[in-house]
Protein backbone atom coordinates (compact mmCIF):
# COMPACT_ATOMS: atom_id res chain seq x y z
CA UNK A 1 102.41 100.08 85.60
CA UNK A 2 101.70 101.78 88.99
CA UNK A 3 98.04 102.74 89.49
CA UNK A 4 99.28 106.98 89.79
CA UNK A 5 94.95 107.53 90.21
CA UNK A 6 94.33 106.05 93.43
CA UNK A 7 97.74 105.86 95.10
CA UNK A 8 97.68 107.23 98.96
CA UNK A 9 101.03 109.09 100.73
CA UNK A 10 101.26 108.85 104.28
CA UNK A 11 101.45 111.34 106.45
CA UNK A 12 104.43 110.90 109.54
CA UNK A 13 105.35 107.98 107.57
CA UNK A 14 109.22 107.52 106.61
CA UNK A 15 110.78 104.29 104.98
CA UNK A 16 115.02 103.80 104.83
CA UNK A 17 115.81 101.73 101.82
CA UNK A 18 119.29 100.46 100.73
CA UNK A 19 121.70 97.74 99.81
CA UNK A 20 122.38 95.15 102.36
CA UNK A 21 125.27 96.68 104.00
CA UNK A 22 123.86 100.21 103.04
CA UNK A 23 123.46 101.28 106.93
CA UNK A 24 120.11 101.44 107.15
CA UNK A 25 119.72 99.12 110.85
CA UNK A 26 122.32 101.89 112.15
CA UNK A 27 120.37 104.54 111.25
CA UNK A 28 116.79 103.10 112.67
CA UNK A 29 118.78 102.25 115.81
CA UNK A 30 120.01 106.00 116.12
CA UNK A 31 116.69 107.27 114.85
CA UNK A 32 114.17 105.51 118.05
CA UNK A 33 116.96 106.38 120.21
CA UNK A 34 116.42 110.41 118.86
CA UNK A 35 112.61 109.75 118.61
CA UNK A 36 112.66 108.57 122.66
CA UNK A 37 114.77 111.08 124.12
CA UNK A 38 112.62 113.46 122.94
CA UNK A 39 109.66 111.96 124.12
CA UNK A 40 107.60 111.58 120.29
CA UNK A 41 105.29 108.76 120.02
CA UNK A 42 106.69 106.45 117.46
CA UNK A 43 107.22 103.15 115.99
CA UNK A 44 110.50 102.31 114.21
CA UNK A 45 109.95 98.88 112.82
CA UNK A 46 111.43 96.73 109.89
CA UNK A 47 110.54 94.13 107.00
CA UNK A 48 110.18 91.06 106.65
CA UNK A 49 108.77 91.61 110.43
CA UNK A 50 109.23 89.58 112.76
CA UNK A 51 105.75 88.29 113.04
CA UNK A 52 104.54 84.64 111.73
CA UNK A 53 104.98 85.69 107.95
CA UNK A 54 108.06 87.43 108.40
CA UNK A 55 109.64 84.79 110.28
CA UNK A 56 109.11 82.23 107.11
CA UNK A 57 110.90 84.68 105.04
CA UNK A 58 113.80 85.13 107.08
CA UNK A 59 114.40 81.20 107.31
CA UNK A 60 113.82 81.15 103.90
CA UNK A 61 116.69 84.13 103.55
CA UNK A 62 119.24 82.05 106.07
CA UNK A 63 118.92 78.91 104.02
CA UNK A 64 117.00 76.87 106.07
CA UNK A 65 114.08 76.24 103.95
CA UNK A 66 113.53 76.37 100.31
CA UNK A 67 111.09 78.27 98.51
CA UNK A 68 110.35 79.35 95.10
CA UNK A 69 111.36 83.25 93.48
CA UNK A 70 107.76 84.23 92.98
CA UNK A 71 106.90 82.37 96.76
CA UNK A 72 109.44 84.47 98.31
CA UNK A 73 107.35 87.14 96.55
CA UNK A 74 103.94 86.49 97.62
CA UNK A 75 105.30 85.75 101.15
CA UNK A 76 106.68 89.27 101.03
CA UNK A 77 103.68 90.93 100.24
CA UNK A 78 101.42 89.11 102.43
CA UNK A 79 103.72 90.19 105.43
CA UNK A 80 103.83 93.67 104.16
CA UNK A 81 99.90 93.25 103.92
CA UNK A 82 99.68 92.66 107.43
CA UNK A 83 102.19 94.77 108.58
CA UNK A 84 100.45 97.53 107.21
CA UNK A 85 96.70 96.81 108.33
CA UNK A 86 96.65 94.87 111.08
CA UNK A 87 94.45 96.64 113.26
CA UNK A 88 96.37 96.45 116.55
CA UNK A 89 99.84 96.70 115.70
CA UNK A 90 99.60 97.44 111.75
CA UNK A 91 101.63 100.83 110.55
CA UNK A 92 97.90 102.44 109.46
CA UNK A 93 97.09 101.78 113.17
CA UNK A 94 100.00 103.39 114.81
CA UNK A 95 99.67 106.49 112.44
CA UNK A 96 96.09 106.79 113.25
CA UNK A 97 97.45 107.08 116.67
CA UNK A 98 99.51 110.32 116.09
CA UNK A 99 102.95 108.13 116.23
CA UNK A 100 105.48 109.09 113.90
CA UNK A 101 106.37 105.40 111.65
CA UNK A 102 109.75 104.43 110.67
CA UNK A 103 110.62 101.41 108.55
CA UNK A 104 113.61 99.45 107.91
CA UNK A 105 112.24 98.86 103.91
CA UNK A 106 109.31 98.69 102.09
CA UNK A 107 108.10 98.01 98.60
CA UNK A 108 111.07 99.11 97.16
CA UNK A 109 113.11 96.54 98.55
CA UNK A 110 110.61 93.80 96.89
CA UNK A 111 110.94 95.21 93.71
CA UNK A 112 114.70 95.24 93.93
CA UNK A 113 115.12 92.51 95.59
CA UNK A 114 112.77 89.49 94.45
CA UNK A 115 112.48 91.44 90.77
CA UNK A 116 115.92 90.74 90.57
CA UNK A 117 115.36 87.24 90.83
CA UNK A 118 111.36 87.07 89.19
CA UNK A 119 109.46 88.99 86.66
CA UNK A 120 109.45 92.84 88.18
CA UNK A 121 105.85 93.27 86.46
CA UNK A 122 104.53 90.69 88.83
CA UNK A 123 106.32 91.59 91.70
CA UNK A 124 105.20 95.20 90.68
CA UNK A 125 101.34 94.12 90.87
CA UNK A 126 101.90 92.33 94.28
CA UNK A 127 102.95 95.60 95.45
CA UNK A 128 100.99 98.29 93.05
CA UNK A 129 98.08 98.78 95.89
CA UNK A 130 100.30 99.55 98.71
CA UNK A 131 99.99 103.13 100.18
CA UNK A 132 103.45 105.41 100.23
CA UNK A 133 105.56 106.64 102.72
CA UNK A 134 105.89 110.85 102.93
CA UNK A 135 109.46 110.38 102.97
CA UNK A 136 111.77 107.82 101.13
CA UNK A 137 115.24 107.87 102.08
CA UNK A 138 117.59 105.55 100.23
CA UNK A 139 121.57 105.26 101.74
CA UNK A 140 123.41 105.34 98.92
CA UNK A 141 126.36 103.33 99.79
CA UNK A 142 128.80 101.81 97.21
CA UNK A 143 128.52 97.70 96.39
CA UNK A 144 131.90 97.41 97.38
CA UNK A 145 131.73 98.91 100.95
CA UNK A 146 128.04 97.32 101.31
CA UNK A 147 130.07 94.24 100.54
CA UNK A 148 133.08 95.05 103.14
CA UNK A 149 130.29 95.40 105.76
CA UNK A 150 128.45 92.01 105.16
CA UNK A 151 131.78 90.78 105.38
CA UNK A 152 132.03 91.02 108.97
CA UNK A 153 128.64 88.91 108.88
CA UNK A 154 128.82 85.17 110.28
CA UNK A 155 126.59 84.50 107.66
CA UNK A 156 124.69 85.23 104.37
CA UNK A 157 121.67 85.55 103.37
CA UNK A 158 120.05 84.76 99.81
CA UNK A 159 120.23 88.46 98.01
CA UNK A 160 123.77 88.91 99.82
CA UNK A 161 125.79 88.18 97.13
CA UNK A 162 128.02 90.46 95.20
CA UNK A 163 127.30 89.60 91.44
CA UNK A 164 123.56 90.03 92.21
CA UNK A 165 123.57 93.71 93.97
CA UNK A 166 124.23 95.91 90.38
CA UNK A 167 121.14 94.55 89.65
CA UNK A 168 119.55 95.14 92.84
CA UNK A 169 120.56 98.60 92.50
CA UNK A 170 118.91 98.78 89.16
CA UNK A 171 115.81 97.65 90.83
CA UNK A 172 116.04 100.76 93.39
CA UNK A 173 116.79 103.31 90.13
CA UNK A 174 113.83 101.82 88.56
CA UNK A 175 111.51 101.79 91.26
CA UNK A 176 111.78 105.32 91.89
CA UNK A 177 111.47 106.69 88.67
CA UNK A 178 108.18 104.43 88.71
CA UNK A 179 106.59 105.89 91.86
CA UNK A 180 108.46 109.57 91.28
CA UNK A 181 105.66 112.66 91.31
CA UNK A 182 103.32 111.13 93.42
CA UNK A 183 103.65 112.91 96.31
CA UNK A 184 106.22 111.04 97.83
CA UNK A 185 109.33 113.01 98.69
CA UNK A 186 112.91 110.31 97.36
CA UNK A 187 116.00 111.56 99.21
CA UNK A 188 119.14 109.76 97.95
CA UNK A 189 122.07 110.75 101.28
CA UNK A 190 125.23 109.60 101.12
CA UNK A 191 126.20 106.18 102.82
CA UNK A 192 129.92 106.15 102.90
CA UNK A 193 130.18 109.08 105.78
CA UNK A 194 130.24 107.84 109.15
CA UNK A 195 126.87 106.97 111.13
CA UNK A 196 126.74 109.87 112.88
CA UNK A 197 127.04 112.35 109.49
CA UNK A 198 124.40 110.43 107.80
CA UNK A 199 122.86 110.49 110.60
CA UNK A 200 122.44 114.60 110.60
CA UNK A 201 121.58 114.11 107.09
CA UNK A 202 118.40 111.98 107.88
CA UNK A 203 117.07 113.55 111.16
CA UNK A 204 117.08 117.14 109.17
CA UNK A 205 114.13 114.99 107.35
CA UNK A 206 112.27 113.54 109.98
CA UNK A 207 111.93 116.23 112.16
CA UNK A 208 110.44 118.24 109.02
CA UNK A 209 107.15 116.17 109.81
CA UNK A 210 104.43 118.16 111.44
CA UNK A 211 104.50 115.93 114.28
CA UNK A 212 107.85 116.15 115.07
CA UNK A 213 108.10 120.29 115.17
């Protein structure tokens, strides 16, 4: 169950969520290219990071070490941990800053993702005490043309897979009903338009923010 009582939104905070293959990379690209031309402090980042945690994980993804479902887990969580309070580089840190935060998944890729391979109640309590973003935006792109995309990929990762996404997608549905009226805003664009459609789409939402008027 997710603690409703104590959980924080925040503010100039904005997380992209989706299948592998959903788009998501594009968009951040075309978002802190937006973001710089018009001169807004910001910080469009991504998970696992690419810090000493993060870069574990993503041998771990490629194949090139082993590691247990509920490791891959833990490792996720401790990454997002520090990702979100270091006090140099951590999101908090840049917010309290007045930059505007954008990131390439969250939470709701964990409980997707590794509760599609472990128990979702424990990968729920790994994440339960995490704060929220204002602004969720999940790419819905169909598995088959998330699938066409990784195609052109040299290689897979673990989750990449297409008998495994319907129930990463199931992951996504249930993770937002579980975090839905909690001040968190879920908007669910379209991911089969071209980049630059979506791409409309998405800005109309970011430059809602306060900072960004």
């Amino acid at each position: 169950m997710v603690n409703k009582s104590e959980k924080q939104v925040l503010d100039n905070f904005v997380v992209l969520e989706g299948l592998d293959g959903a788009g998501t990379t594009t968009q951040l690209q075309l978002i802190e290219e937006k973001l710089t031309d018009l001169s807004i402090p910001h910080l469009c980042t991504f998970e696992p990071t690419d810090w000493v945690i993060g870069q574990v994980i993503r041998s771990i993804l490629k194949g090139k070490i082993g590691a247990q479902a509920e490791t891959i887990a833990l490792l996720f969580a401790a990454d997002r941990h520090e990702h979100i309070y270091n006090p140099e580089e951590g999101l908090v840190a840049n917010l309290a800053r007045g930059r505007v935060v954008v990131c390439d998944r969250y939470l709701f890729s964990s409980l997707a993702y590794q509760g599609s391979i472990c128990d979702f109640d424990r990968v729920l309590s790994l994440n339960n005490n995490f704060p929220l973003p204002r602004h969720l935006i999940f790419l819905d792109t169909p598995i088959a043309l998330s699938q066409q995309r990784l195609g052109k990929r040299k290689k897979r990762e673990l989750f990449d897979p297409r008998n495994l996404q319907p129930q990463v997608l199931a992951g996504y549905l249930k993770s937002f009903k579980l975090y839905e009226n909690l001040g968190m805003e879920l908007h669910r664009i379209k991911g089969s338009r071209k980049p630059d459609v979506i791409f409309k789409e998405l800005w109309s939402i970011i430059a809602s923010l306060p900072i960004v008027k």
